[in-house]
Protein backbone atom coordinates (compact mmCIF):
# COMPACT_ATOMS: atom_id res chain seq x y z
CA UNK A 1 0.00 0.00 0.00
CA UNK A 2 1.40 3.63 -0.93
CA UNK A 3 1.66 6.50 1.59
CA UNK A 4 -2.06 8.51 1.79
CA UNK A 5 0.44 11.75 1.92
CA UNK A 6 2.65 10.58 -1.16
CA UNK A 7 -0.68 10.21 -3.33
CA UNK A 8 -2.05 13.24 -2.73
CA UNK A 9 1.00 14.86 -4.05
CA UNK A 10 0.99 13.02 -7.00
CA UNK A 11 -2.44 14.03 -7.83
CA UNK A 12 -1.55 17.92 -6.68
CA UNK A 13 -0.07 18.99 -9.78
CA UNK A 14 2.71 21.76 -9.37
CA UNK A 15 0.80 24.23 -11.27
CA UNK A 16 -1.99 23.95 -8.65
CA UNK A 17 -0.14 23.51 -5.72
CA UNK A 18 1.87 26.76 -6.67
CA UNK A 19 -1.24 29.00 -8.01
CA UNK A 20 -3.24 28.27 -4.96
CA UNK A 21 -0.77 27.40 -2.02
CA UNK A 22 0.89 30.91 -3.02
CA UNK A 23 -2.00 32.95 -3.25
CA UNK A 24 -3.51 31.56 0.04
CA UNK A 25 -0.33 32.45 1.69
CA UNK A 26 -0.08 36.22 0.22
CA UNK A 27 -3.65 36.62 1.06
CA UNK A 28 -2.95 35.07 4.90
CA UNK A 29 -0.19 37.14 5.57
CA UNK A 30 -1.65 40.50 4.28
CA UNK A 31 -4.64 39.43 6.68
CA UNK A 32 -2.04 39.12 9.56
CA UNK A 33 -0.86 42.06 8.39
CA UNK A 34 -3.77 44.06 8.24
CA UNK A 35 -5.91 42.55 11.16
CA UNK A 36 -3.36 42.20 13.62
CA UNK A 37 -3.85 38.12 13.80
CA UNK A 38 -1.59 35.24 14.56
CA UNK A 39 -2.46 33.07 11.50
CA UNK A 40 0.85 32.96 10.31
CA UNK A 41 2.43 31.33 13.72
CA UNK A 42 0.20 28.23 13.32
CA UNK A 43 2.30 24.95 12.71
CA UNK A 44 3.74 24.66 9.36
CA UNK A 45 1.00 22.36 8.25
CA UNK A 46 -1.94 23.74 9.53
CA UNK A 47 -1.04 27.09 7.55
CA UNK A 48 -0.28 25.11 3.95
CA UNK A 49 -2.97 23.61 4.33
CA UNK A 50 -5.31 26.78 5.17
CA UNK A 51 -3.15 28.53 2.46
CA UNK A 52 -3.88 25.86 0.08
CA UNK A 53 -7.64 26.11 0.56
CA UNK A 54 -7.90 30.06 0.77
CA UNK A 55 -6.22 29.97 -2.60
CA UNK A 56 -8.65 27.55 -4.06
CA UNK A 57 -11.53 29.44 -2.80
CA UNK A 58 -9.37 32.84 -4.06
CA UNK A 59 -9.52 31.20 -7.47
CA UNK A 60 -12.79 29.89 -8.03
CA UNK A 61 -13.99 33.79 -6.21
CA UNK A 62 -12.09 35.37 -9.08
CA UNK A 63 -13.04 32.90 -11.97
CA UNK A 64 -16.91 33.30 -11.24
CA UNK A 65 -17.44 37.10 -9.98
CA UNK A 66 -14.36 39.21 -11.28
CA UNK A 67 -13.44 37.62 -14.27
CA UNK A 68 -16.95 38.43 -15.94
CA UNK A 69 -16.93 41.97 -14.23
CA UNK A 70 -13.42 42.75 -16.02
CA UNK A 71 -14.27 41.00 -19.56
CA UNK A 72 -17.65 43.55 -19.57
CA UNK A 73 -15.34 46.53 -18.73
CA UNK A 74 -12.74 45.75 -20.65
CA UNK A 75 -14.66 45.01 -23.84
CA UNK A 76 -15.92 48.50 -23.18
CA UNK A 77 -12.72 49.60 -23.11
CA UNK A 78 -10.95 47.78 -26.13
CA UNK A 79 -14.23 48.50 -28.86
CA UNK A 80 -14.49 52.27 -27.59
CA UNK A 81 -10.57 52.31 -28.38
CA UNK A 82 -10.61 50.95 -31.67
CA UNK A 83 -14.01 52.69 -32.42
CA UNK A 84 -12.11 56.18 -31.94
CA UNK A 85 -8.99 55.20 -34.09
């Protein structure tokens, strides 16, 4: 039988596990930062893991509300550009 932590990292591919363990930690220490919390001096794993979930939630939060917001604004943008060329 293989290791339970070994398979999860080969299913984790590095793309993912860098995009959203990254962002969760940037967005985790800028809320230590600005709140004035202790997240950061949890135990190593604890705060991947938290990290690695914040930055999945991050992502599907910008794929579903922002991402539509910025394509309307910037389609705006890009035809009323062209348009006055």
């Amino acid at each position: 039988m293989s290791d339970p932590a070994t398979s999860l990292f080969e299913k984790i591919s590095s793309y993912n596990l860098f995009n959203y363990l990254f962002t969760g930690a940037v967005f985790l220490i800028g809320v230590d930062r600005i709140a004035g919390t202790q997240c950061v001096a949890w135990s190593l794993i604890a705060f991947v893991l938290v990290a690695y979930f914040m930055g999945m939630v991050l992502s599907r939060i910008g794929s579903l509300i922002i991402e539509p917001v910025l394509e309307r604004v910037l389609k705006g943008v890009i035809t009323g550009a062209a348009a006055s060329t």
